[in-house]
C-alpha atoms as a PDB file:
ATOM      1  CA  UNK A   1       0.000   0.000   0.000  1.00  0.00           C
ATOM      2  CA  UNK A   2       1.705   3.210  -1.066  1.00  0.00           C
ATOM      3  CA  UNK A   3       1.808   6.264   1.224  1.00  0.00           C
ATOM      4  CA  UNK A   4       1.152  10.045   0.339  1.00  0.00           C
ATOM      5  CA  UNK A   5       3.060  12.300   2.034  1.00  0.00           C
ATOM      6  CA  UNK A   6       0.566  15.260   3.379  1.00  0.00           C
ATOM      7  CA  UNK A   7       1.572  19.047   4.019  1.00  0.00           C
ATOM      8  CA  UNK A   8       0.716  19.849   7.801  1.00  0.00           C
ATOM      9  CA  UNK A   9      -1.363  23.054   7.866  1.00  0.00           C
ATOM     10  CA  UNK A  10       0.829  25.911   9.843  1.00  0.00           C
ATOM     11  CA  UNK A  11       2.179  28.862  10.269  1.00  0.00           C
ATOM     12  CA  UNK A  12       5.009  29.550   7.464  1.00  0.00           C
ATOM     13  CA  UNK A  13       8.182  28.899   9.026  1.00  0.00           C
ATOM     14  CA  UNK A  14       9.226  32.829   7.373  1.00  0.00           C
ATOM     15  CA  UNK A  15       7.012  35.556   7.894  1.00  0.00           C
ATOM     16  CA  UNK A  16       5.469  36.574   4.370  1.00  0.00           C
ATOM     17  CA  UNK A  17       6.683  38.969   3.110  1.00  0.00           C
ATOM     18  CA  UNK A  18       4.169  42.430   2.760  1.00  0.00           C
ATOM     19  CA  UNK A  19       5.093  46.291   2.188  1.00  0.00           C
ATOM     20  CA  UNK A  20       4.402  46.732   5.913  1.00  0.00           C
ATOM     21  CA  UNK A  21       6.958  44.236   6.857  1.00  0.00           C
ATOM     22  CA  UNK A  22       9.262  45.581   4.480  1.00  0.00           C
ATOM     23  CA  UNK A  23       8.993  49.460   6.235  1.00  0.00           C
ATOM     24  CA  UNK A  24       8.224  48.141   9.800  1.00  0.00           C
ATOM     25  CA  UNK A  25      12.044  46.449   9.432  1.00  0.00           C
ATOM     26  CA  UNK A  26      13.135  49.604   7.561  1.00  0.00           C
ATOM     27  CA  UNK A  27      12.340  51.553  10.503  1.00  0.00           C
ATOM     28  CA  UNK A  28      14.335  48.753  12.743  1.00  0.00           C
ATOM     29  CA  UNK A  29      17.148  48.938  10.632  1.00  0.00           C
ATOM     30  CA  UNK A  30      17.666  52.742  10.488  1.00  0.00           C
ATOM     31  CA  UNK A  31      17.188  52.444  14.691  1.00  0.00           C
ATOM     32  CA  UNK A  32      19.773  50.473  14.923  1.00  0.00           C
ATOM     33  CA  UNK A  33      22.592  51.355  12.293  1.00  0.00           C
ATOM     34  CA  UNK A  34      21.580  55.030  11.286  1.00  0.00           C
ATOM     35  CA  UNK A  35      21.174  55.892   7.641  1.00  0.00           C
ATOM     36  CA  UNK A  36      24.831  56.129   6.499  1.00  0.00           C
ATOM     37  CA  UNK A  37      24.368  51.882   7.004  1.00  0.00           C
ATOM     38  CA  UNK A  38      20.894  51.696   5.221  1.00  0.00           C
ATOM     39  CA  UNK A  39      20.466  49.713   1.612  1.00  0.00           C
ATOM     40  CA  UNK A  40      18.324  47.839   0.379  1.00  0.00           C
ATOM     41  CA  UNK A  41      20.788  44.980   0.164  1.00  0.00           C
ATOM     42  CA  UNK A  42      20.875  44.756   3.960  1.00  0.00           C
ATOM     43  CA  UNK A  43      17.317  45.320   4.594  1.00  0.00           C
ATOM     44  CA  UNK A  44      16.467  42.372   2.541  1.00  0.00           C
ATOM     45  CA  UNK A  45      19.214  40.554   4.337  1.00  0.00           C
ATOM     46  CA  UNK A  46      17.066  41.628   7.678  1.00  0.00           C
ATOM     47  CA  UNK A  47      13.877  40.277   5.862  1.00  0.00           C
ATOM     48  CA  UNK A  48      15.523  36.885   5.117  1.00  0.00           C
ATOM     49  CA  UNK A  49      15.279  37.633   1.188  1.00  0.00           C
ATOM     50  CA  UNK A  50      17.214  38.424  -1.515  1.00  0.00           C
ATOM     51  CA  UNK A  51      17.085  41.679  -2.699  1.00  0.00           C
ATOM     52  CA  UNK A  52      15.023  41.113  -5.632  1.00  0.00           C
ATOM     53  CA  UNK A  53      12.072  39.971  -3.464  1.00  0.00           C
ATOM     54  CA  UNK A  54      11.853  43.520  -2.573  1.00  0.00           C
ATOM     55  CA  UNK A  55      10.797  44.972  -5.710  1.00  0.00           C
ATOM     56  CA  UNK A  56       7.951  42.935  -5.593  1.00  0.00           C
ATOM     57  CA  UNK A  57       6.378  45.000  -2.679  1.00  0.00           C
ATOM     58  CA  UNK A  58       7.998  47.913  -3.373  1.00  0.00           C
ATOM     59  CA  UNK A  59       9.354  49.832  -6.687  1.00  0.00           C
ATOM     60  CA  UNK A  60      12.374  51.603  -5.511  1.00  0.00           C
ATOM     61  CA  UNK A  61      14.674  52.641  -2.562  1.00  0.00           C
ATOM     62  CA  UNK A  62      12.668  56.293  -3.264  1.00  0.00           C
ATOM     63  CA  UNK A  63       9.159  54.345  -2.959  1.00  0.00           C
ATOM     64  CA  UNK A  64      10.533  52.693   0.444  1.00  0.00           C
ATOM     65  CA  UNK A  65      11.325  56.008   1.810  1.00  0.00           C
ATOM     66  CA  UNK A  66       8.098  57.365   0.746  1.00  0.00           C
ATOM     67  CA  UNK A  67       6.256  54.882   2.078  1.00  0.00           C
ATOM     68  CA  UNK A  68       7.934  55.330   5.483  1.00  0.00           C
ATOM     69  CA  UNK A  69       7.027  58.971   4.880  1.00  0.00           C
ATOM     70  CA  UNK A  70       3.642  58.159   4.474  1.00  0.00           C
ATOM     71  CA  UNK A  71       3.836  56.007   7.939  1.00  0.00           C
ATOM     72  CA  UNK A  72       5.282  59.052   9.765  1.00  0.00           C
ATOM     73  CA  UNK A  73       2.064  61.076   8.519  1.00  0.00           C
ATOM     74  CA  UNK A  74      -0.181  58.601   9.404  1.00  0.00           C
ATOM     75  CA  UNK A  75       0.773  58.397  13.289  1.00  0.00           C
ATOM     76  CA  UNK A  76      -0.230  61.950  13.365  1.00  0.00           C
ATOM     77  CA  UNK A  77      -3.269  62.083  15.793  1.00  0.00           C
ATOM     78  CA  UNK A  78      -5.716  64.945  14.089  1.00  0.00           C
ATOM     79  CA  UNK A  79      -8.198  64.058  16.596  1.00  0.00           C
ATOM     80  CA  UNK A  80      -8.080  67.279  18.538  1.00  0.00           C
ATOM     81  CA  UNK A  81      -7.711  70.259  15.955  1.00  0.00           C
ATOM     82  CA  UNK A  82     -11.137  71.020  14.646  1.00  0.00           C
ATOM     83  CA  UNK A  83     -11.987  71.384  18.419  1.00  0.00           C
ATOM     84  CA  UNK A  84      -8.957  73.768  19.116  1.00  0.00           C
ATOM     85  CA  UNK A  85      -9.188  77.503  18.597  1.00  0.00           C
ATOM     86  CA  UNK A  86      -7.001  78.602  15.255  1.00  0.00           C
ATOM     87  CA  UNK A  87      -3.874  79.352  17.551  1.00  0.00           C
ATOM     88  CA  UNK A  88      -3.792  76.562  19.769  1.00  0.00           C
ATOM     89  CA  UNK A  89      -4.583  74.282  16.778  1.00  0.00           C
ATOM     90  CA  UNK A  90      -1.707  75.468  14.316  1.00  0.00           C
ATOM     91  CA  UNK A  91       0.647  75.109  17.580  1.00  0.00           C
ATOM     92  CA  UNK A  92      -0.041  71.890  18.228  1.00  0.00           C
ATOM     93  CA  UNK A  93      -0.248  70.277  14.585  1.00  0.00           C
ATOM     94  CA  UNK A  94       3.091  71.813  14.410  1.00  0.00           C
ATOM     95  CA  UNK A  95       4.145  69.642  17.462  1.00  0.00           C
ATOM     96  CA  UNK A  96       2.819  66.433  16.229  1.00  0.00           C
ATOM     97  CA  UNK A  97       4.101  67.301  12.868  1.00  0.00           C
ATOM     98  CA  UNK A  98       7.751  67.546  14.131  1.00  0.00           C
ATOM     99  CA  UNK A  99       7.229  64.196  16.467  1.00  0.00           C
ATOM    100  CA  UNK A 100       5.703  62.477  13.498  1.00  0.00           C
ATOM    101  CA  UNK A 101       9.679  62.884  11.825  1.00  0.00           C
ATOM    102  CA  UNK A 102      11.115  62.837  14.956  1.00  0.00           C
ATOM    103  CA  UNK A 103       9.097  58.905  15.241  1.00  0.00           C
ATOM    104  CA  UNK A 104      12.949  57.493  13.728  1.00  0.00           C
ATOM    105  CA  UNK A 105      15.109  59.890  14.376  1.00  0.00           C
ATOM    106  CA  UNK A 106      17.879  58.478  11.820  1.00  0.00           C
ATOM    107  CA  UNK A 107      15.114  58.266   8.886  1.00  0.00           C
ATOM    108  CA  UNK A 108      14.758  62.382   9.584  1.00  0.00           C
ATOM    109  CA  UNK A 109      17.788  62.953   6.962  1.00  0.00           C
ATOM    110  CA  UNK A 110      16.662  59.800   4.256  1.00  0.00           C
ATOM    111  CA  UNK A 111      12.824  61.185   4.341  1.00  0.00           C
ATOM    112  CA  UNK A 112      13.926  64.985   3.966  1.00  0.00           C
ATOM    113  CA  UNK A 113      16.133  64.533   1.240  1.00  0.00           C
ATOM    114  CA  UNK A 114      14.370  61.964  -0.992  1.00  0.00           C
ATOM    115  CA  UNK A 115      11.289  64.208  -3.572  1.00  0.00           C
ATOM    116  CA  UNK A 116       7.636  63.909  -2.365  1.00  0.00           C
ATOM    117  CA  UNK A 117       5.565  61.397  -4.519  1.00  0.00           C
ATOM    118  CA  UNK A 118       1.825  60.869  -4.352  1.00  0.00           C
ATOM    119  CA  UNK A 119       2.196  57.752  -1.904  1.00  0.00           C
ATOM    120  CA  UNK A 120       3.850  59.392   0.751  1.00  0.00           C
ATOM    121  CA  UNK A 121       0.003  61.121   1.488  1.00  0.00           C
ATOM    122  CA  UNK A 122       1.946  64.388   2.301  1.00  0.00           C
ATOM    123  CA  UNK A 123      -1.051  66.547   1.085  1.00  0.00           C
ATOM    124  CA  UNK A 124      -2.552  65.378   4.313  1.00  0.00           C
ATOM    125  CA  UNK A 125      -0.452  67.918   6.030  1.00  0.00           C
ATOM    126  CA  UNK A 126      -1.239  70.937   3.598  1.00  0.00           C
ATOM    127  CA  UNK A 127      -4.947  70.244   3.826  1.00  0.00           C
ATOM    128  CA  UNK A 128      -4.584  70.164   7.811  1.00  0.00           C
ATOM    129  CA  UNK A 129      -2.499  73.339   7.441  1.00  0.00           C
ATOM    130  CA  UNK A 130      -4.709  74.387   4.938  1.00  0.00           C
ATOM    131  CA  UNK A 131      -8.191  74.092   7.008  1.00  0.00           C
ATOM    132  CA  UNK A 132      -6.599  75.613  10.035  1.00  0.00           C
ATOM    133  CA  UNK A 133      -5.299  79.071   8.036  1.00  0.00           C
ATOM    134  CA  UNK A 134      -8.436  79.355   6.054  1.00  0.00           C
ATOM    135  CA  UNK A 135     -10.148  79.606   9.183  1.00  0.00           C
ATOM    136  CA  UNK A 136      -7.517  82.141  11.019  1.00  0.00           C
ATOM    137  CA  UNK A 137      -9.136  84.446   7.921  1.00  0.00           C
ATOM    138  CA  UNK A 138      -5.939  84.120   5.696  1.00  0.00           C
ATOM    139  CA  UNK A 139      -6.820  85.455   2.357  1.00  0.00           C
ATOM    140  CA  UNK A 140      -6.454  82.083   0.187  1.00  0.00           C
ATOM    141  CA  UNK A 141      -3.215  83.555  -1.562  1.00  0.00           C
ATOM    142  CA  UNK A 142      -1.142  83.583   1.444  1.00  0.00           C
ATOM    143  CA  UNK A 143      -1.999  80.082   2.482  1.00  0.00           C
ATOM    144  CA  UNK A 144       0.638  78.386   0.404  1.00  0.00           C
ATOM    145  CA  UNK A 145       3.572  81.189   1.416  1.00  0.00           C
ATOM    146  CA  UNK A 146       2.269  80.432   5.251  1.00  0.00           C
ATOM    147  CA  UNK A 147       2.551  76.796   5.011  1.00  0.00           C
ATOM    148  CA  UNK A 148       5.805  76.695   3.186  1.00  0.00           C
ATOM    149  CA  UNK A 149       6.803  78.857   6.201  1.00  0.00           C
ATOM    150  CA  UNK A 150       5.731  76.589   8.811  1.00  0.00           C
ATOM    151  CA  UNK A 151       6.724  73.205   6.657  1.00  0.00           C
ATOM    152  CA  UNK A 152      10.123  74.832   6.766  1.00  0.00           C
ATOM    153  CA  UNK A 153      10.504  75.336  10.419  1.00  0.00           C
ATOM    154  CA  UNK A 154       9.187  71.886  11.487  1.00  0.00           C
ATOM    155  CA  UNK A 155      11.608  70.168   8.953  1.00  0.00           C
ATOM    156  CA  UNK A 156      14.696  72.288  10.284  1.00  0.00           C
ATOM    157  CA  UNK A 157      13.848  71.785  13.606  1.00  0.00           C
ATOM    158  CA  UNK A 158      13.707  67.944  12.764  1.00  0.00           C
ATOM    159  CA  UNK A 159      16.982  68.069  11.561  1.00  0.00           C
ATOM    160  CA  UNK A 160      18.462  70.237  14.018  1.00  0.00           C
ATOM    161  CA  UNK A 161      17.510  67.580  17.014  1.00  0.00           C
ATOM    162  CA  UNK A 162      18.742  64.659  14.862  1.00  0.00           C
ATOM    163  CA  UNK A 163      22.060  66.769  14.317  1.00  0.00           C
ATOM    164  CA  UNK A 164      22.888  68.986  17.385  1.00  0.00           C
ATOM    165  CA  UNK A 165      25.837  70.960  17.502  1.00  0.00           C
ATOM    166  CA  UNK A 166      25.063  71.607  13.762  1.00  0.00           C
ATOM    167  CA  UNK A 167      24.454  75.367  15.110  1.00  0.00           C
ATOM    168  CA  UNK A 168      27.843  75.443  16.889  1.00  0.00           C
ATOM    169  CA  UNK A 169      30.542  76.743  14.641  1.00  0.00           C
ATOM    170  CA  UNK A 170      33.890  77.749  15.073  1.00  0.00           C
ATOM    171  CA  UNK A 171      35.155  81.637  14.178  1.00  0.00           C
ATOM    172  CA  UNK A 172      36.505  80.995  11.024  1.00  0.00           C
ATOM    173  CA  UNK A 173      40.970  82.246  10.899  1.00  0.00           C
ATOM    174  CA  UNK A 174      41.632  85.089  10.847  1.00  0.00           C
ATOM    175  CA  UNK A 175      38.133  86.313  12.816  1.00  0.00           C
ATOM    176  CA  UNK A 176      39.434  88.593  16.259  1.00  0.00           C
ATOM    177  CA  UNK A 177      39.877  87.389  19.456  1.00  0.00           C
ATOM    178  CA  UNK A 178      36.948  89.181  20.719  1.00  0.00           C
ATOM    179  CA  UNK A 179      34.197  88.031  18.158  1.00  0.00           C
ATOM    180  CA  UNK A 180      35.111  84.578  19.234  1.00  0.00           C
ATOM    181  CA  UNK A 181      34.848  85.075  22.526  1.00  0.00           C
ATOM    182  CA  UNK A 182      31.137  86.609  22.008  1.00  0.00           C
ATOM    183  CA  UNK A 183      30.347  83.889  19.936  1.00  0.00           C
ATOM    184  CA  UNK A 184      31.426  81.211  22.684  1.00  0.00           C
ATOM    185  CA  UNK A 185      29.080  82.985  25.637  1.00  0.00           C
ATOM    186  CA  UNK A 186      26.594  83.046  23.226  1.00  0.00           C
ATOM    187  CA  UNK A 187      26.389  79.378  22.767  1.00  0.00           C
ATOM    188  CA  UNK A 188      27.042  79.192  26.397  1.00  0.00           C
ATOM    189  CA  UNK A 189      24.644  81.491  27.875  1.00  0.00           C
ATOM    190  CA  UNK A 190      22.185  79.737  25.801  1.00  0.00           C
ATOM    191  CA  UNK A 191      22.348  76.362  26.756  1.00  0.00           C
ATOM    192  CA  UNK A 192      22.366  77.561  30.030  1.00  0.00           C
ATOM    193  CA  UNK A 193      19.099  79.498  29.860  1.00  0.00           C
ATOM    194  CA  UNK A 194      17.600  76.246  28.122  1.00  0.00           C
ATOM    195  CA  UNK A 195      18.736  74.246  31.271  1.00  0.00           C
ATOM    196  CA  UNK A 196      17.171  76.443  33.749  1.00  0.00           C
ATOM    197  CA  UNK A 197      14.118  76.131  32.017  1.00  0.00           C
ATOM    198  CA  UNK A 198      14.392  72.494  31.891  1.00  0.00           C
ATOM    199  CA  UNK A 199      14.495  72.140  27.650  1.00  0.00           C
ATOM    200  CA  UNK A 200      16.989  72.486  25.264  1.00  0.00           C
ATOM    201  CA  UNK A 201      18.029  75.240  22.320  1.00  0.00           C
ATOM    202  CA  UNK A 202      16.654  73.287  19.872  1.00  0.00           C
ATOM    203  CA  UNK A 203      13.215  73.240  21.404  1.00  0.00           C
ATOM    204  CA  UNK A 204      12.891  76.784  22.115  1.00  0.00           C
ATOM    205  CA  UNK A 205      14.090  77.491  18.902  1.00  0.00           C
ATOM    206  CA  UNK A 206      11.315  75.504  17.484  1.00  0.00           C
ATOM    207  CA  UNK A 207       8.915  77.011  19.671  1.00  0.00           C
ATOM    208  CA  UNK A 208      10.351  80.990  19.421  1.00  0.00           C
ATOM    209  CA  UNK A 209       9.762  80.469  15.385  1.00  0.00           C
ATOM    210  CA  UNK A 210       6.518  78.661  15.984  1.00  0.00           C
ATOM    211  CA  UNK A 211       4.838  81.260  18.157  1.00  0.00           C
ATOM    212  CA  UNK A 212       6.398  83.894  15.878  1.00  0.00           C
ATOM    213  CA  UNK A 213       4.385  82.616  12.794  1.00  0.00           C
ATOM    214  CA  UNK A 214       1.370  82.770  14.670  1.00  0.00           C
ATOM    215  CA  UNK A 215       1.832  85.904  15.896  1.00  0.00           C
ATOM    216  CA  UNK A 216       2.713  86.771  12.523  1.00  0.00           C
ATOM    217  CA  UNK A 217      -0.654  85.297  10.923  1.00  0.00           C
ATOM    218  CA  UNK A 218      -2.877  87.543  13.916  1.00  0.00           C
ATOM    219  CA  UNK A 219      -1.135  90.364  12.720  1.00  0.00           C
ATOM    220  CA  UNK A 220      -1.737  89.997   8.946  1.00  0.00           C
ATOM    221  CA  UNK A 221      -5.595  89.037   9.497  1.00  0.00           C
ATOM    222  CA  UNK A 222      -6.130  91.689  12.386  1.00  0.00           C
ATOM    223  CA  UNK A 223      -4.866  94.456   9.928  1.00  0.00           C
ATOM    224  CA  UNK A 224      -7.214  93.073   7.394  1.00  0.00           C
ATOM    225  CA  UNK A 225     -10.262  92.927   9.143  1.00  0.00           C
ATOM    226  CA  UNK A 226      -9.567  97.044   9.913  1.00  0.00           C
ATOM    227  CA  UNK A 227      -9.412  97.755   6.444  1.00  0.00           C
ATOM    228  CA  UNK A 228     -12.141  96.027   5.696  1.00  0.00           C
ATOM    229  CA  UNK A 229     -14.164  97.743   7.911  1.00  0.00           C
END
């Protein structure tokens, strides 16, 4: 009597291979080695694949990064906004907006460098931006300046956490004695006052320019309204 050999029912003895695995371990990878260590030979190494099995899921080391974009965006809680007044609203979209790239701090530099593409779902954030200015009472053809501003900020602040010191420069030769000493108690006095208030340069920074563009936007729609009237 001949036996036939049966395939037991299970669990796959590799995961299977999705797009969400393949950014999930993306993320992982750029955690743990930084992006001057990131290809897409050793992320399909991670994933237990050869490199080819990638392009299955995904059509490009630009389409990864986009996709990983488009993660960042979607972690964004927009719960809150429509309930916040204008001011408090842009403030804090411009938060989550900065901790949404700030959620891998070594895919900040990868993500900012590598051009937008319809996946990434980045119009989510000018809509957001958009709703909240048109109803601050910007006229609609300052919007786009205004959240070109404010995209700006959050991305430089983004960088300027995941590279600190990148203020810090050195007097270049040649510069007097007495410049570089200013510029030292600059830096100096400045950390310190970021100490005392228990947060760092980089923070208030991002905060000072924040604040500023809403102050900015009150002024611009205040002096509207008056002439108007």
């Amino acid at each position: 009597m001949s036996s036939t050999s049966h395939r037991v029912a299970g669990r796959p003895v590799k995961p299977i291979l999705t797009q969400r695995l393949i950014v999930e371990t993306a993320f992982s990878l750029l955690s743990d080695g930084g992006a001057e260590d990131f290809s897409m030979g050793r992320l399909a190494r991670a994933l237990g694949v050869r490199t080819p099995a990638l392009y299955n899921h995904v059509d490009s080391r630009q389409h990864l990064i986009n996709l990983m974009r488009r993660e960042m965006i979607r972690s964004i809680d927009r719960s809150l906004i429509s309930a916040l007044p204008w001011p408090e609203a842009l403030y804090h979209f411009g938060q989550l907006f900065r901790d949404s790239l700030l959620r891998v701090p070594a895919a900040v530099e990868l993500i900012v460098a590598t051009p937008i593409t319809e996946e990434s779902e980045s119009g989510l954030i000018y809509e957001e931006l958009g709703a909240i200015l048109r109803r601050a009472g910007v006229a609609v053809p300052r919007i786009l300046m205004i959240m070109i501003a404010i995209e700006s900020l959050v991305v430089g602040a983004a960088l300027d956490i995941v590279a600190p010191g990148a203020h810090v420069t050195s007097a270049p030769d040649g510069e007097s004695k007495v410049r570089q000493t200013r510029h030292v108690d600059v830096l100096a006095q400045g950390e310190k006052f970021a100490q005392q208030a228990r947060s760092t340069v980089s923070e208030q920074s991002f905060d000072f320019g924040l604040r500023a563009i809403i102050a900015a936007i009150e002024r611009e729609v205040s002096q509207r309204d008056r002439e108007d009237v």
